[in-house]
Protein backbone atom coordinates (compact mmCIF):
# COMPACT_ATOMS: atom_id res chain seq x y z
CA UNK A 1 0.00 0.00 0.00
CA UNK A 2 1.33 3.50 -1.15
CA UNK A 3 2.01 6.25 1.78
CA UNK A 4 -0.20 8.18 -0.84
CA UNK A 5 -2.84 5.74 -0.62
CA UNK A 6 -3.87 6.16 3.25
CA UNK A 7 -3.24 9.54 3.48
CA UNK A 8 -5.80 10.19 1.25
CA UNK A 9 -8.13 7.69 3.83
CA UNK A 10 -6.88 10.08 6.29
CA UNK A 11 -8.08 13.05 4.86
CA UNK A 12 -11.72 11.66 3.79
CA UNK A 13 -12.12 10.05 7.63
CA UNK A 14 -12.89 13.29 9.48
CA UNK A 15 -15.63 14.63 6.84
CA UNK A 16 -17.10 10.97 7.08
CA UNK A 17 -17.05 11.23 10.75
CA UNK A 18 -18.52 14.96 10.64
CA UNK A 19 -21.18 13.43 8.26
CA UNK A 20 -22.34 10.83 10.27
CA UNK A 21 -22.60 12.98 13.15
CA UNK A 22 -24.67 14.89 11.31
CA UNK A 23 -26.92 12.16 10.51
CA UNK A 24 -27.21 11.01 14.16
CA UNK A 25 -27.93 14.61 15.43
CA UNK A 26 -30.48 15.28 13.00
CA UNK A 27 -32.15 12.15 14.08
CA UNK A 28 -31.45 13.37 17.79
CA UNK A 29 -33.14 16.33 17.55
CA UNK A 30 -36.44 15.71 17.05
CA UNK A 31 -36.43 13.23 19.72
CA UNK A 32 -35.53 15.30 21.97
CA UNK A 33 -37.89 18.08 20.91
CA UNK A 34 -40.92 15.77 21.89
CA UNK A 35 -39.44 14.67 24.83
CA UNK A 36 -39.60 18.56 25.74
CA UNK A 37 -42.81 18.70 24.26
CA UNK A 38 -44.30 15.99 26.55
CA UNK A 39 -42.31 17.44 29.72
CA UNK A 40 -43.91 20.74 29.25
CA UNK A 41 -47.69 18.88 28.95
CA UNK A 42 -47.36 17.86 32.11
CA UNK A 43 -45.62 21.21 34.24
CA UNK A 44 -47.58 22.45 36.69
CA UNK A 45 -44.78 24.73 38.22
CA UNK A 46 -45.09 26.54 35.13
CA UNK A 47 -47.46 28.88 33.26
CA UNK A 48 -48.86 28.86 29.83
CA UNK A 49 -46.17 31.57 28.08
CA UNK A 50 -42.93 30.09 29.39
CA UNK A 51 -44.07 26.73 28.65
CA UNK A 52 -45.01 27.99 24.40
CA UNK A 53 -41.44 29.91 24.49
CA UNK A 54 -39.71 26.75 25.53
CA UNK A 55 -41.91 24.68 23.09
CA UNK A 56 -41.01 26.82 20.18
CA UNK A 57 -37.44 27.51 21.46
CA UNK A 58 -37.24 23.72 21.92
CA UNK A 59 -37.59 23.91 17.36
CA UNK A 60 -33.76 25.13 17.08
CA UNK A 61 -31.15 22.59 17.44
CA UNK A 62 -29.15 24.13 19.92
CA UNK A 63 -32.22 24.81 22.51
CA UNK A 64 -33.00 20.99 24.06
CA UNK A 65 -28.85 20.90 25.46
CA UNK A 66 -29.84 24.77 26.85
CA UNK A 67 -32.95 23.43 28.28
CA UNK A 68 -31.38 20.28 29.61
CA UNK A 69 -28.53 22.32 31.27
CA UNK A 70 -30.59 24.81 32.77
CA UNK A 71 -32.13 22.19 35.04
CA UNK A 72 -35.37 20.62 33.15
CA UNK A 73 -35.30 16.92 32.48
CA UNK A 74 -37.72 15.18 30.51
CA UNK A 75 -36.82 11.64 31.02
């Protein structure tokens, strides 16, 4: 096998790796965006307007880890 040969499987590992996390986050999300969803159903310590912000918040990717780190659980 040519030097030339793997580092060009070198090079092509980290964008495969980047892809497939990708794929698992985008399957990720959306769990994780009902599991909010269902959470918030049930919140009684709550009231109606925080619990629609973090519903729609919960829509972009980044909000379930936020929501998860500031304290809610919804497992």
């Amino acid at each position: 096998m040519s030097a030339g040969g793997f580092a060009g499987h070198a090079e092509g590992y980290p964008a495969t790796m980047k892809k497939l996390l990708e794929i698992v986050l985008c399957i990720l999300h959306p769990i994780a965006v009902v599991l909010i969803w269902i959470d918030l159903l049930g919140r009684s310590d709550m009231g109606l307007v925080p619990r629609i912000t973090w519903a729609v918040a919960a829509l972009v990717p980044v909000v379930p880890f936020i929501y998860v780190l500031t304290g809610h659980d919804f497992i």
